[in-house]
N, C-alpha and C. Protein backbone atom coordinates (compact mmCIF):
# COMPACT_ATOMS: atom_id res chain seq x y z
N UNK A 1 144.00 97.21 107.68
CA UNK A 1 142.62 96.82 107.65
C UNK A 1 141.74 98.08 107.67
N UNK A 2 140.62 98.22 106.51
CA UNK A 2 140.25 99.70 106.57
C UNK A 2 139.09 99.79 107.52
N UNK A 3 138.62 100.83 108.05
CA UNK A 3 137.76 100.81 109.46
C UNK A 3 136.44 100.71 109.14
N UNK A 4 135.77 100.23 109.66
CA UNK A 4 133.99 99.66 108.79
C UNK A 4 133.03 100.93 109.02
N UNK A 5 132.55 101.53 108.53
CA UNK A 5 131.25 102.48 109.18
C UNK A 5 130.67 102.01 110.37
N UNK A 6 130.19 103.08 111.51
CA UNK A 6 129.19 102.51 112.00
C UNK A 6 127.79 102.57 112.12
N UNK A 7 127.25 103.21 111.57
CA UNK A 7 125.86 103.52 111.19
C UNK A 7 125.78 102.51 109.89
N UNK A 8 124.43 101.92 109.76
CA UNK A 8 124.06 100.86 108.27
C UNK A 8 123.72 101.75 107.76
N UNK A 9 124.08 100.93 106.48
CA UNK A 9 123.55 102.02 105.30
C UNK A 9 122.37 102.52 104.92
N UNK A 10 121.90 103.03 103.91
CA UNK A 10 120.59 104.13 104.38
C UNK A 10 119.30 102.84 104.34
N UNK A 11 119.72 102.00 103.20
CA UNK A 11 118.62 101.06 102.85
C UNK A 11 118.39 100.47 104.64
N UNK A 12 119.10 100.13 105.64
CA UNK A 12 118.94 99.36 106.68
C UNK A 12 118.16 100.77 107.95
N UNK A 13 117.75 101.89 107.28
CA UNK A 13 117.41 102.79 108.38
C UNK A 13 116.12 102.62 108.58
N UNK A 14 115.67 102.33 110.14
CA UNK A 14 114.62 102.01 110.64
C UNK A 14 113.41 103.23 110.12
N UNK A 15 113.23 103.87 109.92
CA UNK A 15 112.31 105.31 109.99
C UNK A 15 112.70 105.93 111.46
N UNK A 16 110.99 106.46 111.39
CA UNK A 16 110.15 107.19 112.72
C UNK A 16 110.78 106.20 113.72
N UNK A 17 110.46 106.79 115.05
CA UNK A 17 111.07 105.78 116.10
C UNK A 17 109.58 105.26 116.68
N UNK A 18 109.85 104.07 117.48
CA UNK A 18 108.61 103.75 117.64
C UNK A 18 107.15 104.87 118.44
N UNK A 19 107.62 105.23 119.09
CA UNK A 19 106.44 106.25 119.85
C UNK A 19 105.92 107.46 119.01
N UNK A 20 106.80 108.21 117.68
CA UNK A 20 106.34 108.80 117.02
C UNK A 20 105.12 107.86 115.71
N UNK A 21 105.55 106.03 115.45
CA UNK A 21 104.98 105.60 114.88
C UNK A 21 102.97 105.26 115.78
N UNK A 22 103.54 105.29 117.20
CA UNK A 22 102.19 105.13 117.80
C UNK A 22 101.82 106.43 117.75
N UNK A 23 102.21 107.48 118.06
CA UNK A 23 101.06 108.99 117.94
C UNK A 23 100.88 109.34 116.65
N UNK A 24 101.32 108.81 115.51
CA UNK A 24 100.91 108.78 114.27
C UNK A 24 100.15 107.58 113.92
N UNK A 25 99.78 106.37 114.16
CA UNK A 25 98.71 105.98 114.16
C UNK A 25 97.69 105.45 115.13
N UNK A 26 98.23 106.02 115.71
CA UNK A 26 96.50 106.33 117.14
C UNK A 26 95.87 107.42 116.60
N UNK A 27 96.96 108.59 116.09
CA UNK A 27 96.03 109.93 115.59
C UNK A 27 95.01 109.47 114.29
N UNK A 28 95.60 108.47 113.62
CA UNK A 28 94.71 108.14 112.43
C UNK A 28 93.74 107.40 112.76
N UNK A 29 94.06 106.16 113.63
CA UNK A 29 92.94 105.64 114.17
C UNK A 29 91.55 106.21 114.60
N UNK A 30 92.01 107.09 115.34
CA UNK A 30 90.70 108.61 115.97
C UNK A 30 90.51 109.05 114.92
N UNK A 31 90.84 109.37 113.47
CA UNK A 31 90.95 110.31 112.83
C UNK A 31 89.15 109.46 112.01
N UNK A 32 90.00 108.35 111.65
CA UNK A 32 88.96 107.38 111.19
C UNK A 32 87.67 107.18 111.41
N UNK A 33 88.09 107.02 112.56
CA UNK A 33 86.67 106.96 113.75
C UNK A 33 85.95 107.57 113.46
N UNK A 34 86.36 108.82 113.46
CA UNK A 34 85.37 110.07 113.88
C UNK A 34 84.55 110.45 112.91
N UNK A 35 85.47 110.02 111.72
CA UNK A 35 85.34 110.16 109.61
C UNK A 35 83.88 109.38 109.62
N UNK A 36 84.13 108.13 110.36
CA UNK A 36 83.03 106.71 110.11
C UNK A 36 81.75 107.34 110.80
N UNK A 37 82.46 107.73 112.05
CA UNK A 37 80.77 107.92 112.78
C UNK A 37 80.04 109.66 112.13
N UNK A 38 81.14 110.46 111.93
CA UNK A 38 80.04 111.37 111.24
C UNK A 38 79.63 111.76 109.94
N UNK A 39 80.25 110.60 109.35
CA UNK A 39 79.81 111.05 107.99
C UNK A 39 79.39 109.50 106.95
N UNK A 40 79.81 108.53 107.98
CA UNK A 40 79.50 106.97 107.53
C UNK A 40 79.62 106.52 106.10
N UNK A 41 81.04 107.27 105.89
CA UNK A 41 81.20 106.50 104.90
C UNK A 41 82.03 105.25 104.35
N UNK A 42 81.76 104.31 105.53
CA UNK A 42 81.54 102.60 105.90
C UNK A 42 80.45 102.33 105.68
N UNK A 43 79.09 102.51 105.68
CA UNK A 43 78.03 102.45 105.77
C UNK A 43 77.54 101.70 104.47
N UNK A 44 78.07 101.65 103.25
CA UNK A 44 77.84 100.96 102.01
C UNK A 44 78.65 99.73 102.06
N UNK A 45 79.83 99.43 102.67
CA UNK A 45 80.51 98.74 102.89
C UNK A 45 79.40 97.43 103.95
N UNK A 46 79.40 97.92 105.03
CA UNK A 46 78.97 97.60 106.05
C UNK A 46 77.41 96.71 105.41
N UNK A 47 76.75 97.70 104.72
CA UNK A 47 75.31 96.84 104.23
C UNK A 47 75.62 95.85 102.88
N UNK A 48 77.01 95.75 101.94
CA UNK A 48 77.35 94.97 101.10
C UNK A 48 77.42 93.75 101.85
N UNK A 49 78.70 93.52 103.24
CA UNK A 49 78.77 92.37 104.02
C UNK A 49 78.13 91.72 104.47
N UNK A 50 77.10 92.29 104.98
CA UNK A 50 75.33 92.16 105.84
C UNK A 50 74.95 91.13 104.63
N UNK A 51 74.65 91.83 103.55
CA UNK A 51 74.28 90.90 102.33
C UNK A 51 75.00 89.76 102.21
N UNK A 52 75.94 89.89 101.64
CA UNK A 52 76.41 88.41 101.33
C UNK A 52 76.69 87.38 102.51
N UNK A 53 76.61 88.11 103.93
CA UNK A 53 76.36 87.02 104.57
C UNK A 53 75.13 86.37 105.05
N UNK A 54 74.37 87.35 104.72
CA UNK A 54 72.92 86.74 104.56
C UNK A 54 72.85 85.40 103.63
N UNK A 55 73.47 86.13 102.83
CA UNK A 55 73.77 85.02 101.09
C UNK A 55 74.33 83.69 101.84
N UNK A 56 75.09 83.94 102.40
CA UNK A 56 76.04 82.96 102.98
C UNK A 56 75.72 81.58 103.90
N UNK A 57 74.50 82.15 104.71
CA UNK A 57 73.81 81.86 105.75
C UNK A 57 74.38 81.56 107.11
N UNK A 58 74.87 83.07 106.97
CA UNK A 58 75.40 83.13 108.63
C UNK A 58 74.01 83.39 109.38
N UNK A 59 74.39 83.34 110.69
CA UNK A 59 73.11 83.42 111.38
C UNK A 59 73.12 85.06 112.37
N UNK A 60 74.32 85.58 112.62
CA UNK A 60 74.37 86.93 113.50
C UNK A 60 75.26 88.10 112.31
N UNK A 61 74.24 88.43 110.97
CA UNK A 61 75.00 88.96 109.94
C UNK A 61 75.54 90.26 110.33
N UNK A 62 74.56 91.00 111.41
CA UNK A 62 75.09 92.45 111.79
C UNK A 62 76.40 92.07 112.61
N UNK A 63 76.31 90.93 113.40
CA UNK A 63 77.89 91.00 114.15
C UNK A 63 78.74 90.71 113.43
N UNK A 64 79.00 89.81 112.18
CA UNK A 64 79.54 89.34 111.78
C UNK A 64 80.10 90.94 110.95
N UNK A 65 79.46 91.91 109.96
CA UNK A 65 79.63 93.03 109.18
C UNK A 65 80.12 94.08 110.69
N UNK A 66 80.06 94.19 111.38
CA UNK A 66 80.92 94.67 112.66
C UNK A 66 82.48 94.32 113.15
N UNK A 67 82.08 92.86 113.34
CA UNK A 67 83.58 92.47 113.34
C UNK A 67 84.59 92.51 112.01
N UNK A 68 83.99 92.54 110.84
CA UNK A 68 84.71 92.49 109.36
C UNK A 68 84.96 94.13 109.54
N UNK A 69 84.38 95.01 109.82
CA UNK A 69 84.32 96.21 109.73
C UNK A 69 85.84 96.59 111.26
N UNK A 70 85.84 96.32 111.97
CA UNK A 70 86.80 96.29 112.91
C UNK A 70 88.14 95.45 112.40
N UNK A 71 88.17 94.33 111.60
CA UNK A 71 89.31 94.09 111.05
C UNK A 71 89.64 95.07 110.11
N UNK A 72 88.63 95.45 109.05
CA UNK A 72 89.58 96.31 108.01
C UNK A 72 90.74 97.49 108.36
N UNK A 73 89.31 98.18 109.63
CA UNK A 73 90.24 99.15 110.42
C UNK A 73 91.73 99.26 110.61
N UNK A 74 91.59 98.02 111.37
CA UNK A 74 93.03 97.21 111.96
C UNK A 74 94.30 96.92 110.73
N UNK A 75 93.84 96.51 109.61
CA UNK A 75 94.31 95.95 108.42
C UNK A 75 94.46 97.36 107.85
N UNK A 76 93.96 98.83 107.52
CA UNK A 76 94.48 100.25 107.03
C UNK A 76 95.32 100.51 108.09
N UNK A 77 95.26 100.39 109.55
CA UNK A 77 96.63 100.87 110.47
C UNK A 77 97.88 100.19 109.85
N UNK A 78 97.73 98.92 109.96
CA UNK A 78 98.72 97.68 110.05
C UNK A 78 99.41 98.14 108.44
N UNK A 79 98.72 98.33 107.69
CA UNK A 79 99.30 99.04 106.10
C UNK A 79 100.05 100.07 105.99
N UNK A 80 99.49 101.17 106.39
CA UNK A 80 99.90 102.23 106.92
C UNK A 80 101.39 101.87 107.61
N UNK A 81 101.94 101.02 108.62
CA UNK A 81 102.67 100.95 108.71
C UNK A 81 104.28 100.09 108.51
N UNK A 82 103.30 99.34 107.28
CA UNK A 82 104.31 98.68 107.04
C UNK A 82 104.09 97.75 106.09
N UNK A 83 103.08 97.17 106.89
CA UNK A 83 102.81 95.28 106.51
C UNK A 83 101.75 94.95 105.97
């Protein structure tokens, strides 16, 4: 009976291990941040959403272009790593 490998093959290799995947995207997270607040370039984004939910007839359009603006965030990490 011939002896099986024990390591999976390359296609089954996890990457980064998890804690190098969190200080690589916490660092981007901050990285982002910092991109948005000093140079705002969300800021065209941010007044497109405002609009169409005006269009829309939401009633709290700045919270609403805040919270959309906090998902995308979330949604470039979440990409970034995978999914």
């Amino acid at each position: 009976m011939p002896h099986l490998p024990v390591e999976p093959p390359p296609f089954f290799h996890r990457g980064p291990s998890p804690l190098a995947r969190l200080a690589f995207f916490g660092l981007l997270s901050l990285a982002l941040l910092f991109a948005d607040t000093r140079y705002r370039y969300l800021e065209n984004i941010r007044h497109v959403l405002r609009s169409l939910a005006t269009e829309a007839g939401l009633r709290d359009t700045d919270e609403f272009a805040r919270s959309f603006h906090i998902l995308m965030k979330g949604s470039i990490v979440q990409a970034g790593e995978g999914d």
